[in-house]
PDB file of N, CA and C in Angstrom:
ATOM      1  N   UNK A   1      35.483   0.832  48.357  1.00  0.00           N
ATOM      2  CA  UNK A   1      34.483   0.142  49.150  1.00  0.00           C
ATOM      3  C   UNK A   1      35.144  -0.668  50.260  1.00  0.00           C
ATOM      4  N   UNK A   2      36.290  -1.048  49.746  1.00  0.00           N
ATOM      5  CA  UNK A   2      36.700  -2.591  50.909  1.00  0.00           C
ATOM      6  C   UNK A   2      37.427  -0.928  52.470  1.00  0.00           C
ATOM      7  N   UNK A   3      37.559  -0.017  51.694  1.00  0.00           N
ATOM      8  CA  UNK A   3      37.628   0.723  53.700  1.00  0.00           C
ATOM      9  C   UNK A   3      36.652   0.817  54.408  1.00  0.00           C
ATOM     10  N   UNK A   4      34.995   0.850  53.821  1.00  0.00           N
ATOM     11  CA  UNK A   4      34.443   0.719  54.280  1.00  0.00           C
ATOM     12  C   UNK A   4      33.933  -0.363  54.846  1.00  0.00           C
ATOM     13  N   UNK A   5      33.892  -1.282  54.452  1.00  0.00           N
ATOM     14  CA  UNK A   5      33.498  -2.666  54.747  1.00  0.00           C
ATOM     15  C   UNK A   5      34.988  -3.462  55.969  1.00  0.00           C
ATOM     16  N   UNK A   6      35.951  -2.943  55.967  1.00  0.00           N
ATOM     17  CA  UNK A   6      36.782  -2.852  57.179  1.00  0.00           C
ATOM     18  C   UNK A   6      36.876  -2.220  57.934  1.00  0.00           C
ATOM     19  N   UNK A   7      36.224  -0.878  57.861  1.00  0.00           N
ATOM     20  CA  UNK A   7      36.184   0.023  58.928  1.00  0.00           C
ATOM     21  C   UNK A   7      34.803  -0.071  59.545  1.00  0.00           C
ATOM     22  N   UNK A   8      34.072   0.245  58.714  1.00  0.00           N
ATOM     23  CA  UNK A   8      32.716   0.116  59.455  1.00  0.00           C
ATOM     24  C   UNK A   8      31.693  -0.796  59.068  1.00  0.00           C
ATOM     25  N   UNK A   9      32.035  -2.028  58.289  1.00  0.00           N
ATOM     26  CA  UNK A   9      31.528  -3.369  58.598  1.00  0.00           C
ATOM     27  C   UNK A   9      30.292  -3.599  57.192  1.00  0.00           C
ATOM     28  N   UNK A  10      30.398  -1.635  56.018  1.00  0.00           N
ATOM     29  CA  UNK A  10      29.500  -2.210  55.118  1.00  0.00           C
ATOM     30  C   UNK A  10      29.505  -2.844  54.226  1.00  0.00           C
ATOM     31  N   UNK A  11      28.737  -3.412  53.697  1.00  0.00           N
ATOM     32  CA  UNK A  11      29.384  -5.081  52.728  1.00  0.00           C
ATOM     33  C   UNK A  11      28.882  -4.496  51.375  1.00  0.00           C
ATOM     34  N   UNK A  12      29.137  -5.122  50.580  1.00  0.00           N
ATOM     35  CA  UNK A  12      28.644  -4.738  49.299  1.00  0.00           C
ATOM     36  C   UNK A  12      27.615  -5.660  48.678  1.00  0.00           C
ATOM     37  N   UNK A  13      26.798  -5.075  47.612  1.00  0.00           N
ATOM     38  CA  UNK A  13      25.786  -6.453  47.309  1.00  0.00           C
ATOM     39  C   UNK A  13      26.114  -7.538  46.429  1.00  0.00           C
ATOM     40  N   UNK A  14      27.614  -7.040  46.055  1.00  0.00           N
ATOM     41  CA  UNK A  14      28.025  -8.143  45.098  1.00  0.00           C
ATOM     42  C   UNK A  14      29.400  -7.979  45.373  1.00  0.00           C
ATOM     43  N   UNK A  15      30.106  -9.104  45.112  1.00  0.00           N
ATOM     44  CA  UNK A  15      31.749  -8.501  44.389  1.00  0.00           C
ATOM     45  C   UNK A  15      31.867  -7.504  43.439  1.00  0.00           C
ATOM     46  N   UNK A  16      32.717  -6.745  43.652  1.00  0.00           N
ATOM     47  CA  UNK A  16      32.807  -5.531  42.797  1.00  0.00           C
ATOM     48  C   UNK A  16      32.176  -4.570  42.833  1.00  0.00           C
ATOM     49  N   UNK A  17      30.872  -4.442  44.001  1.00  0.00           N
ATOM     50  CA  UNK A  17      30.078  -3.263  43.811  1.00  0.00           C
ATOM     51  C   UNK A  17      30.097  -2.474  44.956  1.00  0.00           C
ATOM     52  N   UNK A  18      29.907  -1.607  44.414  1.00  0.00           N
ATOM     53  CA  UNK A  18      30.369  -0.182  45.507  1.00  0.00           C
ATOM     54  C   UNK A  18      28.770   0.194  45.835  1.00  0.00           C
ATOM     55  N   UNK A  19      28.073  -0.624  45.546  1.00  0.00           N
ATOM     56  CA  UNK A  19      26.573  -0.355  46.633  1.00  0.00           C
ATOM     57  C   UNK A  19      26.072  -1.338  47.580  1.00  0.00           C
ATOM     58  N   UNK A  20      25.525  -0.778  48.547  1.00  0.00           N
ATOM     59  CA  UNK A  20      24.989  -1.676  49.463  1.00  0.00           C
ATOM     60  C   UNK A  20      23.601  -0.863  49.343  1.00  0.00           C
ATOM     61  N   UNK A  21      22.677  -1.751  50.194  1.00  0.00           N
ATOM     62  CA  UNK A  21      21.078  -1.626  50.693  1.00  0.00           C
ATOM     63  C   UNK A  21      20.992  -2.089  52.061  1.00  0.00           C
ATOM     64  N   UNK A  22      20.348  -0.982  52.572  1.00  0.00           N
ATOM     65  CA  UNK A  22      19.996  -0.854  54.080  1.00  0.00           C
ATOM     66  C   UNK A  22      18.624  -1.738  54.335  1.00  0.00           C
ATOM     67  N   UNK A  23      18.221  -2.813  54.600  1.00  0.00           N
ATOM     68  CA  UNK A  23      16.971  -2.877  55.070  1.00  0.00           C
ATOM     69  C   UNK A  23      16.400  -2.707  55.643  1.00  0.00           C
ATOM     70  N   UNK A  24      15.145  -2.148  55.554  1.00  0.00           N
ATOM     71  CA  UNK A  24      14.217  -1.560  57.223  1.00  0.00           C
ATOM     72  C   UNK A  24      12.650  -2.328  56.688  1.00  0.00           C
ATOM     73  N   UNK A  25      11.535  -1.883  57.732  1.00  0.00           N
ATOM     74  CA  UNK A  25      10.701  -2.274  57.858  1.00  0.00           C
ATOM     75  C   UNK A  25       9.902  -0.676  58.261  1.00  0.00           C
ATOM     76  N   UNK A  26       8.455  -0.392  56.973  1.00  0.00           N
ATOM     77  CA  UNK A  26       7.811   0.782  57.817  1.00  0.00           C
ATOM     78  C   UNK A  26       7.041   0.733  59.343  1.00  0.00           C
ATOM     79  N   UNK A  27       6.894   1.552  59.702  1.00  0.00           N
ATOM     80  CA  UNK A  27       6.425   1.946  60.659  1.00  0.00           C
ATOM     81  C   UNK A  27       4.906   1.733  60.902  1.00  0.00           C
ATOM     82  N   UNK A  28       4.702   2.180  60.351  1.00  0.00           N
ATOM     83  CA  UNK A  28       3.029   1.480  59.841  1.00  0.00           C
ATOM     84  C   UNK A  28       2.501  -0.014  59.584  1.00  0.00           C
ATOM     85  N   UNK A  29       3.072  -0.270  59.000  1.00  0.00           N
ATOM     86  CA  UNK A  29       3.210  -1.407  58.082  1.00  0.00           C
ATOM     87  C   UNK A  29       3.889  -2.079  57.874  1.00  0.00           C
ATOM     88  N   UNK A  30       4.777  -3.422  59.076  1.00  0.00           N
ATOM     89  CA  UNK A  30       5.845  -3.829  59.291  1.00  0.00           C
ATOM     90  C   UNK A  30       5.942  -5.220  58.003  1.00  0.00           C
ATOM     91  N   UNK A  31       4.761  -5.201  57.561  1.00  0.00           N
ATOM     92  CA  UNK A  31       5.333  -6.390  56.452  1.00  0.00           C
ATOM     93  C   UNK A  31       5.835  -5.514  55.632  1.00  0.00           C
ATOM     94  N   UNK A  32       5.693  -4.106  55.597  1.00  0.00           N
ATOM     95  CA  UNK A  32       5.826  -3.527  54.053  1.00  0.00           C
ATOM     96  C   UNK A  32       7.570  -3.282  54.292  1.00  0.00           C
ATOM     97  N   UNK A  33       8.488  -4.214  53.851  1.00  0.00           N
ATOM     98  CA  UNK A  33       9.759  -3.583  53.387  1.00  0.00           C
ATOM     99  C   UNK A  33      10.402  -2.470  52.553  1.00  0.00           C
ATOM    100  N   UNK A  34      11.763  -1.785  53.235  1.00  0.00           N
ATOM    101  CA  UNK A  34      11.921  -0.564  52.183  1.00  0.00           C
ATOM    102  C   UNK A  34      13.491  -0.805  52.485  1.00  0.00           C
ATOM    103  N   UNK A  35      14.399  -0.156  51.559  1.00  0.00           N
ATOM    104  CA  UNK A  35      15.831  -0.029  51.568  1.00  0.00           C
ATOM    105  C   UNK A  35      16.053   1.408  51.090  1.00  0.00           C
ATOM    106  N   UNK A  36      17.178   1.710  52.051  1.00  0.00           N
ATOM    107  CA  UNK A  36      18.107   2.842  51.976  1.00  0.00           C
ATOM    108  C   UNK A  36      18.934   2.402  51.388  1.00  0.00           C
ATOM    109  N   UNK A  37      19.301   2.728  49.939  1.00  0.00           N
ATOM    110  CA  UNK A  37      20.814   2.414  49.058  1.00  0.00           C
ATOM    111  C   UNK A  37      21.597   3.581  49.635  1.00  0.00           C
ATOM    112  N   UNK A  38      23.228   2.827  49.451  1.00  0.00           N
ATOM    113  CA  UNK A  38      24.377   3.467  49.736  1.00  0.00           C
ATOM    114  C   UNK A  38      25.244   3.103  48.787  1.00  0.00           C
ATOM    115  N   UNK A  39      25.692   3.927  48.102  1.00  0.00           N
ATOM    116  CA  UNK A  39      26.850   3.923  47.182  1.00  0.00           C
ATOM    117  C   UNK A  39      27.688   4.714  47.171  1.00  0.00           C
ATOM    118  N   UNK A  40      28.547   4.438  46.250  1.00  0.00           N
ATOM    119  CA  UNK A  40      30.027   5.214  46.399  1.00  0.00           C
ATOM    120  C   UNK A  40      30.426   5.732  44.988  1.00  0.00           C
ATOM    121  N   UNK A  41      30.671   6.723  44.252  1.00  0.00           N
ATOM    122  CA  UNK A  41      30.606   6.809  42.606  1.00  0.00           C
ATOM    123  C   UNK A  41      32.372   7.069  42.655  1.00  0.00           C
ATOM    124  N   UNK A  42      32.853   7.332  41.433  1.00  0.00           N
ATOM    125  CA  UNK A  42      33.833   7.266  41.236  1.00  0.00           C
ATOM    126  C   UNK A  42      34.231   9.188  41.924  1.00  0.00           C
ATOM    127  N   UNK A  43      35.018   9.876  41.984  1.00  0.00           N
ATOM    128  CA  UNK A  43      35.524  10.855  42.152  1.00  0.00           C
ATOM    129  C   UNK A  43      35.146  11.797  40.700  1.00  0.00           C
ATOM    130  N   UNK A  44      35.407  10.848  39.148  1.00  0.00           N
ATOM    131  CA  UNK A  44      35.467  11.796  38.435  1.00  0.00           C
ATOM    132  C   UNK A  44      33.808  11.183  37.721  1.00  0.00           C
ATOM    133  N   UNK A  45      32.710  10.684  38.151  1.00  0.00           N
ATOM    134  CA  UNK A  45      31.448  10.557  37.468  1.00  0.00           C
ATOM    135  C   UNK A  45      30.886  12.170  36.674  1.00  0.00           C
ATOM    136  N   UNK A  46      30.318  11.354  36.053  1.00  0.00           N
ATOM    137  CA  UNK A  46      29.080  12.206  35.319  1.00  0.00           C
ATOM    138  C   UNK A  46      28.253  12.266  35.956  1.00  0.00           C
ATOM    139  N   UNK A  47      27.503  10.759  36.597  1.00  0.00           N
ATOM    140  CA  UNK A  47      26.138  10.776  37.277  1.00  0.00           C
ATOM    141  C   UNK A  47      25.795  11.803  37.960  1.00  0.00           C
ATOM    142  N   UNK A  48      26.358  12.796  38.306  1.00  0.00           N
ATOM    143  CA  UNK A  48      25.731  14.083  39.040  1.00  0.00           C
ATOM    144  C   UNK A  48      25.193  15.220  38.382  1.00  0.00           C
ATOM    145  N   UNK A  49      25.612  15.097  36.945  1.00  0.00           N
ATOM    146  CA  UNK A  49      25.582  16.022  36.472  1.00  0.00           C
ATOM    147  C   UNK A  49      24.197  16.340  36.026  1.00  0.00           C
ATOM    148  N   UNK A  50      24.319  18.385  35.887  1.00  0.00           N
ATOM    149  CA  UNK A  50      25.083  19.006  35.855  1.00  0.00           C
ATOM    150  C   UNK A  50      25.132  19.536  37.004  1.00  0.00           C
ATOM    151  N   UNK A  51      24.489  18.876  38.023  1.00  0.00           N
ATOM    152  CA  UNK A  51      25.421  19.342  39.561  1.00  0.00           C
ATOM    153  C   UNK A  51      26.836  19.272  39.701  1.00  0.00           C
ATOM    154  N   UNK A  52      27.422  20.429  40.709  1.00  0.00           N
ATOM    155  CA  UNK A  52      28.930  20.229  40.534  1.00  0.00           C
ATOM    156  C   UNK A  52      29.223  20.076  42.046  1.00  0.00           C
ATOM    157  N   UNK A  53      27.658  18.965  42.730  1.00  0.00           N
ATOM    158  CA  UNK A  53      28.182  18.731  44.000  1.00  0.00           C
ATOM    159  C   UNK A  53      28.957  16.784  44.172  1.00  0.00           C
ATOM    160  N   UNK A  54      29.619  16.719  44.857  1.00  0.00           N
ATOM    161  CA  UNK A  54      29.959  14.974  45.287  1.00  0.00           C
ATOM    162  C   UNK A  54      28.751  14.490  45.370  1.00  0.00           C
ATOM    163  N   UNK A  55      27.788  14.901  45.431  1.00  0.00           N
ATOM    164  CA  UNK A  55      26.606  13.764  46.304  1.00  0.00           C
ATOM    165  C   UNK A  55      25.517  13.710  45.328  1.00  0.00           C
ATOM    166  N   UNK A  56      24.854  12.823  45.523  1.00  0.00           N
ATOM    167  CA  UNK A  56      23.018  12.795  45.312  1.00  0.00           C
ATOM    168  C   UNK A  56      22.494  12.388  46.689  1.00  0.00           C
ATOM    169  N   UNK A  57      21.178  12.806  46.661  1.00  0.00           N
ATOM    170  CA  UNK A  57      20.147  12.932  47.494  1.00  0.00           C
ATOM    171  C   UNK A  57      18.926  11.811  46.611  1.00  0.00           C
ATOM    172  N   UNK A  58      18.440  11.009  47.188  1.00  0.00           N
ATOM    173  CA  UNK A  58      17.226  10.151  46.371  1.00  0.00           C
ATOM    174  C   UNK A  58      16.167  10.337  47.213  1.00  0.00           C
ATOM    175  N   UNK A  59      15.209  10.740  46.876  1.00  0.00           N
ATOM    176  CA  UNK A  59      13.630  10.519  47.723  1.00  0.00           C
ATOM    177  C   UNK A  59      13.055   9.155  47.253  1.00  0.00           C
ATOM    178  N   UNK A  60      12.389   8.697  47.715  1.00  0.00           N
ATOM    179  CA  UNK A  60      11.528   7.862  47.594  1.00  0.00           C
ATOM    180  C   UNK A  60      10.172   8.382  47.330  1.00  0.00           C
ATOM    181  N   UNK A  61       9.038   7.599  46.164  1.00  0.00           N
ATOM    182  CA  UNK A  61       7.938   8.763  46.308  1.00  0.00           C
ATOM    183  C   UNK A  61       7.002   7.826  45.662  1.00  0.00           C
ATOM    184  N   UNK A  62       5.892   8.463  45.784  1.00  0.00           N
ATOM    185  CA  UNK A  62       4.873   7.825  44.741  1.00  0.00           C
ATOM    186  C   UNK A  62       4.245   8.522  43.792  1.00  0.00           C
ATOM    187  N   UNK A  63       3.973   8.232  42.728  1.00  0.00           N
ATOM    188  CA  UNK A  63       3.642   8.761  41.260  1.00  0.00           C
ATOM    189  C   UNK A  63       4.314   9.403  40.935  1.00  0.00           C
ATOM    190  N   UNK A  64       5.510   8.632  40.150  1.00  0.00           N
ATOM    191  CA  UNK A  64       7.015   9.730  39.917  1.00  0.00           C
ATOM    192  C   UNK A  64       6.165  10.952  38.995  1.00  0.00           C
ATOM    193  N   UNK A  65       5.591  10.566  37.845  1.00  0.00           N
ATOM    194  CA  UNK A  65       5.012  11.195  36.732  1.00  0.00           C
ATOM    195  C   UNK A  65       4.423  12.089  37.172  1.00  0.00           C
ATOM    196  N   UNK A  66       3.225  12.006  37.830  1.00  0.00           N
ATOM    197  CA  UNK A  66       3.024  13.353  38.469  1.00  0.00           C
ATOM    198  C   UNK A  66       3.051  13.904  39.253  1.00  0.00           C
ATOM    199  N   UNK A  67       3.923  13.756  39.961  1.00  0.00           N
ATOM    200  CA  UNK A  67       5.090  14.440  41.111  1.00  0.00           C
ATOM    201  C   UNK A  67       5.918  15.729  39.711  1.00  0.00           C
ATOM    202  N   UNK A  68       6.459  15.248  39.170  1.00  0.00           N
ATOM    203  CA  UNK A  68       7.553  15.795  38.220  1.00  0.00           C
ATOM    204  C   UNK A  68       6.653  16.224  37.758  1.00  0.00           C
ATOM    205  N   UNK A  69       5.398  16.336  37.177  1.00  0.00           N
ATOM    206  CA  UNK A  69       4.403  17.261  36.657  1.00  0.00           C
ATOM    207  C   UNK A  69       4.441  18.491  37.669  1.00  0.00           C
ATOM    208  N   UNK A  70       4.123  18.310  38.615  1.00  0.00           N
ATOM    209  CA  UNK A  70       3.656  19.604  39.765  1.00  0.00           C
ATOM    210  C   UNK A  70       4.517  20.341  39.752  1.00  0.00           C
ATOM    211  N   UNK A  71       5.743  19.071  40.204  1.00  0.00           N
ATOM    212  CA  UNK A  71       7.268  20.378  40.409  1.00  0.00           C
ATOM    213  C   UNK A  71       7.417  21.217  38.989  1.00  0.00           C
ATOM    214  N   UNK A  72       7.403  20.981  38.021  1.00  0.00           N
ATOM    215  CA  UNK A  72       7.703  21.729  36.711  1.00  0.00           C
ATOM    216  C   UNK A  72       6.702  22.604  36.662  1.00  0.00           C
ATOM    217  N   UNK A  73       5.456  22.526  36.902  1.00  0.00           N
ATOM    218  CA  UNK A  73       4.383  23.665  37.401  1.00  0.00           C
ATOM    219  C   UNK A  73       4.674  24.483  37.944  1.00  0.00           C
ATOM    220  N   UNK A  74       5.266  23.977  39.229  1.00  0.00           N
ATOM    221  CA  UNK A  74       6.058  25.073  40.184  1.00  0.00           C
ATOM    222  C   UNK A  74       7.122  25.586  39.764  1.00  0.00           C
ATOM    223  N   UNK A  75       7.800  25.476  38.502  1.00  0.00           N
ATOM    224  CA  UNK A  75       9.107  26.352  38.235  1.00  0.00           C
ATOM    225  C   UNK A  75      10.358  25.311  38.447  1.00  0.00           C
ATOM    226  N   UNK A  76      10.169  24.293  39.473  1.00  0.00           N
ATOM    227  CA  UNK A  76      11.351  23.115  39.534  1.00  0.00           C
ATOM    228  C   UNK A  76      11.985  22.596  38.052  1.00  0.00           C
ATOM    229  N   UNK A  77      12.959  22.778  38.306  1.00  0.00           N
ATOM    230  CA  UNK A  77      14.127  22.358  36.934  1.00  0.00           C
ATOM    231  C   UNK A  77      14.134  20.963  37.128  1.00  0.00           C
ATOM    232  N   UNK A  78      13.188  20.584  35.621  1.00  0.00           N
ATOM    233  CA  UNK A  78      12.689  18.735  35.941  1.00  0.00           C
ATOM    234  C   UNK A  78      13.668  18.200  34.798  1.00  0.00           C
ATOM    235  N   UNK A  79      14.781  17.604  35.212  1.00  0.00           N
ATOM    236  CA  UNK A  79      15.317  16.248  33.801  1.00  0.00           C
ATOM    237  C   UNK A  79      14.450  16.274  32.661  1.00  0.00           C
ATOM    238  N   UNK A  80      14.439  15.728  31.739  1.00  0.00           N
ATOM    239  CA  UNK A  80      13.353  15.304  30.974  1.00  0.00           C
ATOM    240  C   UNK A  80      13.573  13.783  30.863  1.00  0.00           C
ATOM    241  N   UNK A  81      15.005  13.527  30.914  1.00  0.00           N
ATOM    242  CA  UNK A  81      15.254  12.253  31.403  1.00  0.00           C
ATOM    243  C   UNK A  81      14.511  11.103  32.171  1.00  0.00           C
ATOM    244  N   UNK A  82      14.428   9.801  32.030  1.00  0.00           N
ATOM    245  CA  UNK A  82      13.939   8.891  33.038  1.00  0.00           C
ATOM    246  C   UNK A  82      13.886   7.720  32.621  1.00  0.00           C
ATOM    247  N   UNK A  83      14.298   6.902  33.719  1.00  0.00           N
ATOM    248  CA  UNK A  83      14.827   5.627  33.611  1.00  0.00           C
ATOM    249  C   UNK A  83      13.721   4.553  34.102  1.00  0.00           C
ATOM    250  N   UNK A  84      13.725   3.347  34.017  1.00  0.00           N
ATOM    251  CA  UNK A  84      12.991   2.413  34.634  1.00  0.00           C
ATOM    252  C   UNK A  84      13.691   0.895  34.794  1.00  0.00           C
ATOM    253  N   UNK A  85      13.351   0.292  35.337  1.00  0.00           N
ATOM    254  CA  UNK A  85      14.193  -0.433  36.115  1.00  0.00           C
ATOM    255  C   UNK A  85      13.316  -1.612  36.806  1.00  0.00           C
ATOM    256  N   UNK A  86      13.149  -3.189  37.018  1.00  0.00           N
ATOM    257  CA  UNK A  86      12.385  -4.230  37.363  1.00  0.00           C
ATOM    258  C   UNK A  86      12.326  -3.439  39.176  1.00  0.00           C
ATOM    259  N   UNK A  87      13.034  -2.460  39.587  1.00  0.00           N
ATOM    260  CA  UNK A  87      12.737  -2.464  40.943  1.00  0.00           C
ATOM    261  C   UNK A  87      12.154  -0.974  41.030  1.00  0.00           C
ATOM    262  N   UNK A  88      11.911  -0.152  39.503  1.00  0.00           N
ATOM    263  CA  UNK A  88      11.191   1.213  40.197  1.00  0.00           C
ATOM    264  C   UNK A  88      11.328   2.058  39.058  1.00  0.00           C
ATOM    265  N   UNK A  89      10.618   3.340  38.967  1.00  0.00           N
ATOM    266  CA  UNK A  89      11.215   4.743  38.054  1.00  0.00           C
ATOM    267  C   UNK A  89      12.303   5.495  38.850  1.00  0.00           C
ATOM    268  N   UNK A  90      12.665   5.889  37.692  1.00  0.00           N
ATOM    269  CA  UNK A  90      13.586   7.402  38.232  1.00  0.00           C
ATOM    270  C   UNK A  90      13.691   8.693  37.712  1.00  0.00           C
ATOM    271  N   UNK A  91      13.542   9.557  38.160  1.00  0.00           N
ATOM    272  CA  UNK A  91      13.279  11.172  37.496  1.00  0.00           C
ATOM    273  C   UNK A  91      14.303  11.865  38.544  1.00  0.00           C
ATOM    274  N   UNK A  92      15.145  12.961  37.993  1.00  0.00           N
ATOM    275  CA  UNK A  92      15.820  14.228  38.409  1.00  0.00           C
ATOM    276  C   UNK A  92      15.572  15.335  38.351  1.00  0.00           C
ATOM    277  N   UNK A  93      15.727  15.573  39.748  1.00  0.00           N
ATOM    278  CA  UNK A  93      15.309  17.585  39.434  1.00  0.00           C
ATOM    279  C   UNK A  93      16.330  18.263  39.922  1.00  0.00           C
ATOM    280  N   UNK A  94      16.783  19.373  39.843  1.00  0.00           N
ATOM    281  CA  UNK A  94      17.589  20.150  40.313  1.00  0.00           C
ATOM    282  C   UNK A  94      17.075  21.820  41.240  1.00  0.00           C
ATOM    283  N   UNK A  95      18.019  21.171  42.914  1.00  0.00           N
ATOM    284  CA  UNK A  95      17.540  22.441  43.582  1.00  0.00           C
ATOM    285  C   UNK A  95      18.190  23.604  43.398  1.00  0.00           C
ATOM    286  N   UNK A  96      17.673  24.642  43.934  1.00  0.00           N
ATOM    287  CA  UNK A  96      17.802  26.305  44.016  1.00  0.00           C
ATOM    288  C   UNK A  96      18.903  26.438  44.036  1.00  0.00           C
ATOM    289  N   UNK A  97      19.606  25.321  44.578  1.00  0.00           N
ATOM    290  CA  UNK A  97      21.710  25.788  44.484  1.00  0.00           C
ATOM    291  C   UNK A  97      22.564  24.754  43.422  1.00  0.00           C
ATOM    292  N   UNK A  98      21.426  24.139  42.878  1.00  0.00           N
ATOM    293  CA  UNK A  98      22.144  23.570  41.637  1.00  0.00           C
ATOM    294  C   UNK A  98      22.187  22.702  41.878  1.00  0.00           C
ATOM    295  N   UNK A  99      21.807  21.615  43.057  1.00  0.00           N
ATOM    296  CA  UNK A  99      22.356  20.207  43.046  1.00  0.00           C
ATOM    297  C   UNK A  99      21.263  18.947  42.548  1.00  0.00           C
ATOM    298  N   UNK A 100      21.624  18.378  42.052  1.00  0.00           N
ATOM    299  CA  UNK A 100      20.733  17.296  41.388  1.00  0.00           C
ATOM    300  C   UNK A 100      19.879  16.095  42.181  1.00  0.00           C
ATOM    301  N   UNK A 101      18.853  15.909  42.304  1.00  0.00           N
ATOM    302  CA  UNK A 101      18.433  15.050  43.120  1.00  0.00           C
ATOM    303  C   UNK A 101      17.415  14.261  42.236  1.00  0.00           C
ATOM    304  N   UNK A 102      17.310  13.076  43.138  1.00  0.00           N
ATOM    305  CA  UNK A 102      16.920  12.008  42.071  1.00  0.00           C
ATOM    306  C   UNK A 102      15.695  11.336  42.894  1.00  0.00           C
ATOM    307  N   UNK A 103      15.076  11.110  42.484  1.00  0.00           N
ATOM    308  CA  UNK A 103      13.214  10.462  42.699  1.00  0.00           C
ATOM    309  C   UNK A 103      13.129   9.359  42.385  1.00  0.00           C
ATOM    310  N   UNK A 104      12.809   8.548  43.477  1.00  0.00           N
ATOM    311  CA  UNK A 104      12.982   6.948  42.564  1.00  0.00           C
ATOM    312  C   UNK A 104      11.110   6.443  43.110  1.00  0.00           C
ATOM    313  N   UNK A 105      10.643   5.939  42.538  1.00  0.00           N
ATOM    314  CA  UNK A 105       9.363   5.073  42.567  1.00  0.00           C
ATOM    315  C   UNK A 105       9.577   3.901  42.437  1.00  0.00           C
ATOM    316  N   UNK A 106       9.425   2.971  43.806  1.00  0.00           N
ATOM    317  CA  UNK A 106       9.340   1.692  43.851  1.00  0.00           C
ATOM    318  C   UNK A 106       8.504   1.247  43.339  1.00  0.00           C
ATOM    319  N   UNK A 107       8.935   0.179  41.899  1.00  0.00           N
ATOM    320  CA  UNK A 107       8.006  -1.032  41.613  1.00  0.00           C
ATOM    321  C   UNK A 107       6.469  -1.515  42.824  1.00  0.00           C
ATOM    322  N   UNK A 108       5.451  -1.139  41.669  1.00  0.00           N
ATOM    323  CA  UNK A 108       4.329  -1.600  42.698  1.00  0.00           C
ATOM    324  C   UNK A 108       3.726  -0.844  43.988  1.00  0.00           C
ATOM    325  N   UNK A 109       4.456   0.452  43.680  1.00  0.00           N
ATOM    326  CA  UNK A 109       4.257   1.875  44.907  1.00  0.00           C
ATOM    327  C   UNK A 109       2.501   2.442  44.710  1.00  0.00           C
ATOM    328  N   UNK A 110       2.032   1.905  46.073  1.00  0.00           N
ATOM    329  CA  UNK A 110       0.581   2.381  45.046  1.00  0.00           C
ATOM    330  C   UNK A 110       0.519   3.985  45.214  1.00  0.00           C
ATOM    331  N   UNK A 111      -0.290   4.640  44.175  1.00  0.00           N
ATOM    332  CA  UNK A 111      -0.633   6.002  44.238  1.00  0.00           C
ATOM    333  C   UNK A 111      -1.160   6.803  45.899  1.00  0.00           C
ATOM    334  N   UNK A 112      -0.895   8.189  45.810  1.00  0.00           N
ATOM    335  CA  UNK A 112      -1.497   8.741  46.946  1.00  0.00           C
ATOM    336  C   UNK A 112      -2.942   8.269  47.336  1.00  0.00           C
TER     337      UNK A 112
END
């Protein structure tokens, strides 16, 4: 983290942590705040798995539950996994080339 935060100025949200949060403001709706997380995982993580790519991809979404209903309708390879968290859900699916992507639902996201 600290090359990044000397090279290109990103800070971390704590000592010791290899994530930061982007803040923005929507477009629509400039009181409504949102963050782009950025992190950094170790070289040899699990968290990807069983993707055997470096990265995750996170959407942002609303109604994780039945979002991940539809996609598994549709044939999408859904986790069965899922986490929750004071700032949101999280569900994984995996695309057509194997890579794992992750769905997060912000705390308090109202429905479509």
């Amino acid at each position: 983290m600290s090359w990044y935060t000397t090279h290109l100025g990103v800070k971390p949200e704590s000592e010791g942590s290899s994530t930061t949060m982007f803040q923005w403001r929507e477009k629509d709706d400039t009181k409504q705040v949102g963050y782009t997380v950025w992190s950094i995982f170790p070289h040899d993580t699990k968290y990807f798995d069983p993707s055997a790519a470096p990265f995750m991809i996170n959407f942002r979404v609303k109604d994780l539950e039945r979002l991940l209903d539809q996609l598994k309708r549709e044939g999408v390879k859904v986790d069965d996994k899922r986490e929750e968290y004071d700032y949101g859900k999280f569900g994984w699916i995996i695309d057509p080339e194997g890579n794992r992507i992750e769905l997060w639902e912000p705390k308090g996201e109202p429905p479509p």
